[in-house]
Protein backbone atom coordinates (compact mmCIF):
# COMPACT_ATOMS: atom_id res chain seq x y z
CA UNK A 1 -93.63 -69.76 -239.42
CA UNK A 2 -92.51 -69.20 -242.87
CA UNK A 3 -93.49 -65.15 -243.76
CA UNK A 4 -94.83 -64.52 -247.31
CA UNK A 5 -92.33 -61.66 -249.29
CA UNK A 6 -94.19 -59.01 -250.77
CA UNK A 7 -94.42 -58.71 -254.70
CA UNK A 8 -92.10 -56.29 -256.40
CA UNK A 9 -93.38 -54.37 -259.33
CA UNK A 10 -90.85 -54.04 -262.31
CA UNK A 11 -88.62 -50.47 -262.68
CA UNK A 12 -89.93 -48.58 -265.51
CA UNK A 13 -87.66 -46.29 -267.46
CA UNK A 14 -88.87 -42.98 -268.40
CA UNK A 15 -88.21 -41.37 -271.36
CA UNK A 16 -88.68 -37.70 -272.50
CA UNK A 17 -88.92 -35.93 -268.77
CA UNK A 18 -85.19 -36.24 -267.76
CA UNK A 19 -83.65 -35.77 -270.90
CA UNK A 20 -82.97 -32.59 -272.43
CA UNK A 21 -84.24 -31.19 -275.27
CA UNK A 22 -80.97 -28.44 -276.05
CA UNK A 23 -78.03 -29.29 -277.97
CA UNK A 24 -75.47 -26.67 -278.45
CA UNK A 25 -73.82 -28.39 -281.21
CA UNK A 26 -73.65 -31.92 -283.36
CA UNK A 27 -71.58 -34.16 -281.44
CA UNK A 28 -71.57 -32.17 -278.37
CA UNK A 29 -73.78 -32.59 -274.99
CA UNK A 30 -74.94 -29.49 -272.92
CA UNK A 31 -74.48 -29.53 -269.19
CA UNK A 32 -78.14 -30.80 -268.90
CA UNK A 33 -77.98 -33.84 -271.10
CA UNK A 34 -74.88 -35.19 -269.42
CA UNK A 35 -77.26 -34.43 -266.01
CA UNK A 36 -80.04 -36.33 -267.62
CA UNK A 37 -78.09 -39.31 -268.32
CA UNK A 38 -76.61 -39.93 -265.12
CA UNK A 39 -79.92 -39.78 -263.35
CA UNK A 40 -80.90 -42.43 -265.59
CA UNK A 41 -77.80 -44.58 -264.78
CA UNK A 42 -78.57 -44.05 -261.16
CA UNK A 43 -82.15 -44.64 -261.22
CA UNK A 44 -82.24 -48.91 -261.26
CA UNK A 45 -79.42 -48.56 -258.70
CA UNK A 46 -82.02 -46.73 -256.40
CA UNK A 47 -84.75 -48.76 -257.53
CA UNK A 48 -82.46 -51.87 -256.21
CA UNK A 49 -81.78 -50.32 -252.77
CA UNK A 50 -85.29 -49.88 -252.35
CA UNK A 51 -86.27 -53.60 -253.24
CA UNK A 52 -83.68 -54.49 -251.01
CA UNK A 53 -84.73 -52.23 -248.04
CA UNK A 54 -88.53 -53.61 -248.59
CA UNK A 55 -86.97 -57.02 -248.09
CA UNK A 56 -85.42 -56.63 -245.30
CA UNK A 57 -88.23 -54.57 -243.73
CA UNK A 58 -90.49 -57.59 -244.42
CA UNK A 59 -87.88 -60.28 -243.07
CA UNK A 60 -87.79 -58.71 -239.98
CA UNK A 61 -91.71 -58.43 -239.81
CA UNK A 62 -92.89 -61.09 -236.97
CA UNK A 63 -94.79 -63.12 -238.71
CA UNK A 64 -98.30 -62.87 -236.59
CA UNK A 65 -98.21 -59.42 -237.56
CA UNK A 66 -98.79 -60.73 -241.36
CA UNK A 67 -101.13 -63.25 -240.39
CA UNK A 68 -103.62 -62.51 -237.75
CA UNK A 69 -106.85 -64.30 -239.49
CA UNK A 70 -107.93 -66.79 -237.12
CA UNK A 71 -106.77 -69.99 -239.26
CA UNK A 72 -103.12 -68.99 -239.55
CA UNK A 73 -103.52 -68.92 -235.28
CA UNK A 74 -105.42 -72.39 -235.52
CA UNK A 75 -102.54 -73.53 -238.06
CA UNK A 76 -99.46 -72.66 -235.68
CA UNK A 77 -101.27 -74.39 -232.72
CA UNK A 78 -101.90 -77.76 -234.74
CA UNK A 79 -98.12 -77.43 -236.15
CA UNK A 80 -97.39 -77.33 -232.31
CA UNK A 81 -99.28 -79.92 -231.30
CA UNK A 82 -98.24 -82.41 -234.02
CA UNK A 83 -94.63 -81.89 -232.36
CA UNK A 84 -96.36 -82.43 -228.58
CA UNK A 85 -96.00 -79.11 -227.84
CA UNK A 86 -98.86 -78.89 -225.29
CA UNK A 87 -98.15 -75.62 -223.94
CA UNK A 88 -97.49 -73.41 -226.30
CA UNK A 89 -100.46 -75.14 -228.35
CA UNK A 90 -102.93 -74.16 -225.77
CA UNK A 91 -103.03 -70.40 -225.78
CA UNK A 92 -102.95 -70.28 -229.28
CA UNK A 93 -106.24 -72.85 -229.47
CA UNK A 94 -107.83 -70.45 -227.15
CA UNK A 95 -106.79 -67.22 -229.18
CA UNK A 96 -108.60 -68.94 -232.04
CA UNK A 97 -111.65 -70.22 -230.55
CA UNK A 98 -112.19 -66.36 -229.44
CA UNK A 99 -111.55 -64.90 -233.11
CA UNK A 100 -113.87 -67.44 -234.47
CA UNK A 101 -116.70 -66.61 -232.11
CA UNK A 102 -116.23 -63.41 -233.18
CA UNK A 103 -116.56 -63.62 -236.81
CA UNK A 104 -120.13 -66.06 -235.79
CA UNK A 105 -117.59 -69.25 -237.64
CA UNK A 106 -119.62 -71.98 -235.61
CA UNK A 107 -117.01 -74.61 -237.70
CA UNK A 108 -114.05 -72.90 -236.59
CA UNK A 109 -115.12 -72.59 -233.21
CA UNK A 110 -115.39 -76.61 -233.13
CA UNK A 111 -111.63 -76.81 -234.71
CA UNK A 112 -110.15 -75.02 -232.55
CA UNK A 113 -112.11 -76.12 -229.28
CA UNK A 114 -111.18 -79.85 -230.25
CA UNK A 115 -107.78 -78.94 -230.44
CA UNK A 116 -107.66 -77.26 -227.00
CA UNK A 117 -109.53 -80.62 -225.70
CA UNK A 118 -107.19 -83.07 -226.85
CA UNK A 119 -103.97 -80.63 -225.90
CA UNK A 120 -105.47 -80.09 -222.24
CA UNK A 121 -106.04 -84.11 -221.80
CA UNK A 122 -102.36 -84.04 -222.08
CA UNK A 123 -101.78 -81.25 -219.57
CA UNK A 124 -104.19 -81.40 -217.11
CA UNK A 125 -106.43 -84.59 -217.62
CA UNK A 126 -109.99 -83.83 -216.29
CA UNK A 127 -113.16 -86.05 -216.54
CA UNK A 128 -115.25 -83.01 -217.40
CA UNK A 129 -112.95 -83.06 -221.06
CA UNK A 130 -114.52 -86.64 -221.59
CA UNK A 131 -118.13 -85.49 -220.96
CA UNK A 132 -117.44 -82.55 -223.36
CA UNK A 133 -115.99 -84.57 -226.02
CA UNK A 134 -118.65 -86.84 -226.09
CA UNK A 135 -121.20 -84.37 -226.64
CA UNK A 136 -119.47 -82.94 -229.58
CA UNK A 137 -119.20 -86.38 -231.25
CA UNK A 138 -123.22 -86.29 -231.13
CA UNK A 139 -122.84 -82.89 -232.85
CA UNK A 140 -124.61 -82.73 -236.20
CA UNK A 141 -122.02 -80.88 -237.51
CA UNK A 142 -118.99 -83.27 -236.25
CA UNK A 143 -121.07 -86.35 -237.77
CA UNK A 144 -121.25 -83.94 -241.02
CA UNK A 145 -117.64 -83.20 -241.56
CA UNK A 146 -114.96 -86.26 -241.28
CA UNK A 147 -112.13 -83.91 -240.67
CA UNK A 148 -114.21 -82.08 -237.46
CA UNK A 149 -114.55 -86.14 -236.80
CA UNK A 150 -111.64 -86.73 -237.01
CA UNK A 151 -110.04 -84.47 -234.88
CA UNK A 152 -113.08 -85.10 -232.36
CA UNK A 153 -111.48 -88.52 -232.20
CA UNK A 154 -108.30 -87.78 -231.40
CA UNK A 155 -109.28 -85.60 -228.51
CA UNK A 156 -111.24 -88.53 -227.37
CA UNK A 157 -108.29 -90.92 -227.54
CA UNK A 158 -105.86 -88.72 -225.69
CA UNK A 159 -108.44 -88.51 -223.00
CA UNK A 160 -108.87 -91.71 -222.67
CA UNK A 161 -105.15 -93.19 -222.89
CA UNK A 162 -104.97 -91.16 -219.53
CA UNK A 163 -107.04 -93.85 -217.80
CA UNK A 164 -105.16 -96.67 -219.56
CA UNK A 165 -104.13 -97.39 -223.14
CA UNK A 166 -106.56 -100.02 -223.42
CA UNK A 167 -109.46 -98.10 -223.02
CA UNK A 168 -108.38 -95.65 -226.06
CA UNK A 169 -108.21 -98.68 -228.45
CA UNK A 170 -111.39 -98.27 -230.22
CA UNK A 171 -111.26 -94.77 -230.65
CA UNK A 172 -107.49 -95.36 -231.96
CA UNK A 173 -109.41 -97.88 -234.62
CA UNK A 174 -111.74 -95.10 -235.55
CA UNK A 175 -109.06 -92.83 -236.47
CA UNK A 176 -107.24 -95.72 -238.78
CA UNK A 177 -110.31 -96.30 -240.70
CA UNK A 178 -111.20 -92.82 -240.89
CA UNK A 179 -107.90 -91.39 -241.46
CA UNK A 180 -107.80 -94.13 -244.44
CA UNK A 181 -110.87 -92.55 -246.79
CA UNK A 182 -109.10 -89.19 -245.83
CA UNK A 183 -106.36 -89.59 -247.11
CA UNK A 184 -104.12 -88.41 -244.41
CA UNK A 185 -100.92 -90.69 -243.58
CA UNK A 186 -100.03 -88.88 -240.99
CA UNK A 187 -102.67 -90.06 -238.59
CA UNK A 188 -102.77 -93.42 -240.34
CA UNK A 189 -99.09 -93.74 -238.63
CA UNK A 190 -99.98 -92.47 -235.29
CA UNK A 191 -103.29 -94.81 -235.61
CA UNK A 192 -100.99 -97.68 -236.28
CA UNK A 193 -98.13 -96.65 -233.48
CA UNK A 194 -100.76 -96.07 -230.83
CA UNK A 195 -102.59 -99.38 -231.73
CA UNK A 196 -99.42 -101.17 -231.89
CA UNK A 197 -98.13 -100.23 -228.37
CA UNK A 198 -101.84 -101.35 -227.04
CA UNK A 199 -100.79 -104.65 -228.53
CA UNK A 200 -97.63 -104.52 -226.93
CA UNK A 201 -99.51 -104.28 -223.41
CA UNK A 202 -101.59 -107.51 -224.30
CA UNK A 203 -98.87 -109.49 -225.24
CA UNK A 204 -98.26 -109.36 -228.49
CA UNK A 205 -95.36 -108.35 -230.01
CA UNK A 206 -95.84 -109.85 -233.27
CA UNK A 207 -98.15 -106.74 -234.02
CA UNK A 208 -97.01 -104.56 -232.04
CA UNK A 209 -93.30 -104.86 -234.07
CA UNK A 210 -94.77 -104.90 -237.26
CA UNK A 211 -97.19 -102.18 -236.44
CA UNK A 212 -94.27 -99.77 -235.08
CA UNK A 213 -91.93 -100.29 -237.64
CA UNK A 214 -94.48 -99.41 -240.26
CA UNK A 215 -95.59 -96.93 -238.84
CA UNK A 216 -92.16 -95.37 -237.84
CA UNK A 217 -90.90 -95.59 -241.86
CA UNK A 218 -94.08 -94.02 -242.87
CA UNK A 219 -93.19 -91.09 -240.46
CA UNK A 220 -89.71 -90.80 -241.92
CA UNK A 221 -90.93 -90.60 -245.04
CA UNK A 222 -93.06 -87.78 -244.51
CA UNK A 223 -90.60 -85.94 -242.48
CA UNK A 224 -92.75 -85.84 -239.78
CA UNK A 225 -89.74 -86.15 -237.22
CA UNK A 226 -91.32 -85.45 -234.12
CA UNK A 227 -93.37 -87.86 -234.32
CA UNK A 228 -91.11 -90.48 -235.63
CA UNK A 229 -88.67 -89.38 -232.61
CA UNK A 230 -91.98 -89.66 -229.97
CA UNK A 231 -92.92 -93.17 -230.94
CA UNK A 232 -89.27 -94.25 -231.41
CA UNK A 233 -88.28 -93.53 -227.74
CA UNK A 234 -91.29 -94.99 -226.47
CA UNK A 235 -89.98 -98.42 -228.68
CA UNK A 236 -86.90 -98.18 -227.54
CA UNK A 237 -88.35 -98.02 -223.88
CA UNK A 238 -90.41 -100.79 -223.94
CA UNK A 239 -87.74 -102.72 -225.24
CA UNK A 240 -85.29 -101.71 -222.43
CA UNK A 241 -88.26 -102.76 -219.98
CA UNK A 242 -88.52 -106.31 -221.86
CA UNK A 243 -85.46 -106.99 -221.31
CA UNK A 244 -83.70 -106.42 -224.63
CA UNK A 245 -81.57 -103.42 -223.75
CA UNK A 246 -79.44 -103.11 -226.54
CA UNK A 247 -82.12 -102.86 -229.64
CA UNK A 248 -83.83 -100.34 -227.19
CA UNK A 249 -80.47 -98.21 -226.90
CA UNK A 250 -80.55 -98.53 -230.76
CA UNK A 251 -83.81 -96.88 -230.97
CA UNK A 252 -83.19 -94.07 -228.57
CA UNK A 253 -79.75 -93.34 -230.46
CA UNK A 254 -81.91 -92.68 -233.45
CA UNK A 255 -84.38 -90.46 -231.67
CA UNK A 256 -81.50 -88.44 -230.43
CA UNK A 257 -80.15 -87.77 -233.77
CA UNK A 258 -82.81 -86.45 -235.41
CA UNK A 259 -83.99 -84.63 -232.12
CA UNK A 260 -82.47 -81.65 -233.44
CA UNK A 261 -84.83 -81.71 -237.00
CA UNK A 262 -87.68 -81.28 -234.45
CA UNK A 263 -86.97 -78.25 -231.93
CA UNK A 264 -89.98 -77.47 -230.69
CA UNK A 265 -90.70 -80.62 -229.79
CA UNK A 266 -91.88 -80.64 -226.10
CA UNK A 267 -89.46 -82.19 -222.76
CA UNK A 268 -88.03 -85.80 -223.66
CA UNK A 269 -89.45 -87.98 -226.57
CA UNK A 270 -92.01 -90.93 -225.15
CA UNK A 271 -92.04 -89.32 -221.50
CA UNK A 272 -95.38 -89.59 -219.58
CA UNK A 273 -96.58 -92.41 -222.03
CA UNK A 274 -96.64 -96.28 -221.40
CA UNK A 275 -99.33 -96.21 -218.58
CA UNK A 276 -99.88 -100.00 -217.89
CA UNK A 277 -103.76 -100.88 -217.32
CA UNK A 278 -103.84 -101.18 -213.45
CA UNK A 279 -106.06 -102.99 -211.25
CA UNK A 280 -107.39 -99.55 -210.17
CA UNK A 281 -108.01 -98.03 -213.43
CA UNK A 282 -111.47 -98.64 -215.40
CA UNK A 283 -112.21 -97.70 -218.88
CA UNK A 284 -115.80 -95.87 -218.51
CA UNK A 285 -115.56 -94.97 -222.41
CA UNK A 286 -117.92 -96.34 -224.82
C-alpha cells in the first residue's frame, strides 16, 4: 500500500536574535559575530537532517498504522481480491464489516459483507452464501445504489459458477450492462471473459474468441495484470483441452511473463475454474 509522506514546512531564517549587536572596530568582527554567523550557516544543514530523519521515520511507518479508517481496510481487501487473493481478502473484509458496525455505517457494512460473500464462495462454497445474497439483492438500499448492486452481483455470480458456469450466466449479463452505465471497464472485461468462457462450454467459439480477446486487451490496457494473467491461463487451458496445444502454450507463456507484475496474485493463474455443467449439477438460481 502506497504510504502518504508528511508535509514539510519551509526553514525560516531568523534575523536579529543570533547576531550580535557589538563591533569592536570598522572592518573587524568580535568573537560573537563570527559565532552568530556560523550558527546561521549550520542552521539549513540541521533543518535538512531533520527533513530527512522525518522521512525516513515515515517510510518505515507500516502503512495500517497511517490508515486505520475502515475504507482504507475495505480498499486493501478489494485490491486483494481483484488479484484472487481469497485469503488474505477475507480477514480484512471481516475487520471492516466490524469497524463499520461500529461507527452505525449501515452502507459500509453492506460493502464490506458483499465482499466477504463473494471471497468465501471462492474458499469455502456454502448454499447458505446463496440464500444470503439473495436477500441483500431485495435490499432497498442495494436496489438504491448501483455500485452496492453491483458488487451484490458479483458475489452472486461467484456463488453460482460453483454449481456450474452456466448457471452464473445471467448474473454475468447483469454485471455487463450494469458495469456499462458505470463506467467501470474493469468489470466490463471480466463480464465479457466470464461470459465468453460460458460460450465456450456451449459450443461456441466464435464468441467465446472474440469475447476473450477483447476482453484480455482491455485488461492490458488498464494494467490490470492479474486479471489479464487469470483469464489468459484459463484460454490457454481450454485450448490445450480442445486440442490445439500449441496456441494454448502461447497463452500460458504470456501469463508467465507478466506473472511477476502481479505478486500477490493467489496459487496458479485459471486453477479451480473450468467446471463443466455435469449431469449431477442443477442451477437452482433465478
Amino acid at each position: 500500500m502506497t504510504q502518504s509522506l508528511p508535509a514539510f514546512a519551509k526553514a525560516r531564517n531568523r534575523e536579529g536574535d543570533c547576531r550580535a549587536q557589538v563591533v569592536e572596530s570598522p572592518g573587524r568582527e568580535t568573537r560573537p559575530a563570527q559565532q552568530s554567523r556560523t550558527m546561521q550557516l549550520r542552521a539549513p544543514r540541521f533543518s535538512t537532517v531533520f527533513v530527512l530523519l522525518i522521512l525516513l521515520i515515515s517510510l518505515c511507518v507500516p502503512a495500517k498504522a497511517q490508515g486505520t479508517v475502515p475504507q482504507t481496510t475495505l480498499a486493501e481487501a478489494d485490491r486483494l481480491a481483484m488479484l484472487y487473493n481469497w485469503p488474505r481478502a477475507l480477514p480484512l473484509y471481516a475487520e471492516a464489516e466490524t469497524e463499520f458496525r461500529r461507527l452505525n455505517d449501515p452502507r459500509g457494512v453492506l460493502k464490506a459483507r458483499l465482499g466477504w460473500l463473494r471471497a468465501e464462495a471462492y474458499e469455502e462454497p456454502a448454499p447458505a452464501l446463496a440464500a444470503e445474497v439473495d436477500r441483500d439483492l431485495r435490499n432497498s438500499v442495494v436496489q438504491g445504489d448501483a455500485g452496492l448492486m453491483l458488487r451484490c452481483l458479483a458475489a452472486k455470480a461467484a456463488i453460482e459458477e460453483q454449481v456450474n458456469e452456466d448457471c452464473s450466466r445471467s448474473a454475468w449479463e447483469k454485471i455487463q450492462e450494469l458495469a456499462k452505465r458505470l463506467n467501470d471497464r474493469r468489470w466490463q472485461a471480466r463480464a465479457q471473459a466470464e461470459l465468453g468462457i460460458i460460450a465456450f462450454l456451449d459450443g461456441d467459439v466464435a464468441t467465446t474468441t472474440q469475447a476473450l480477446k477483447t476482453a484480455l486487451v482491455s485488461l492490458y490496457l488498464q494494467g490490470d495484470m492479474g486479471t489479464a494473467i487469470y483469464y489468459g491461463s484459463i484460454v490457454g487451458n481450454g485450448q490445450v483441452e480442445a486440442g490445439q496445444p500449441e496456441a494454448g502454450i502461447k497463452y500460458r507463456r504470456k501469463s508467465s511473463w507478466t506473472d511477476c507484475l502481479a505478486p500477490e496474485r493467489r496459487g496458479k493463474a485459471g486453477a479451480g475454474r473450468g467446471h463443466s455443467p455435469s449431469p449431477g449439477a442443477k442451477c437452482a438460481c433465478g
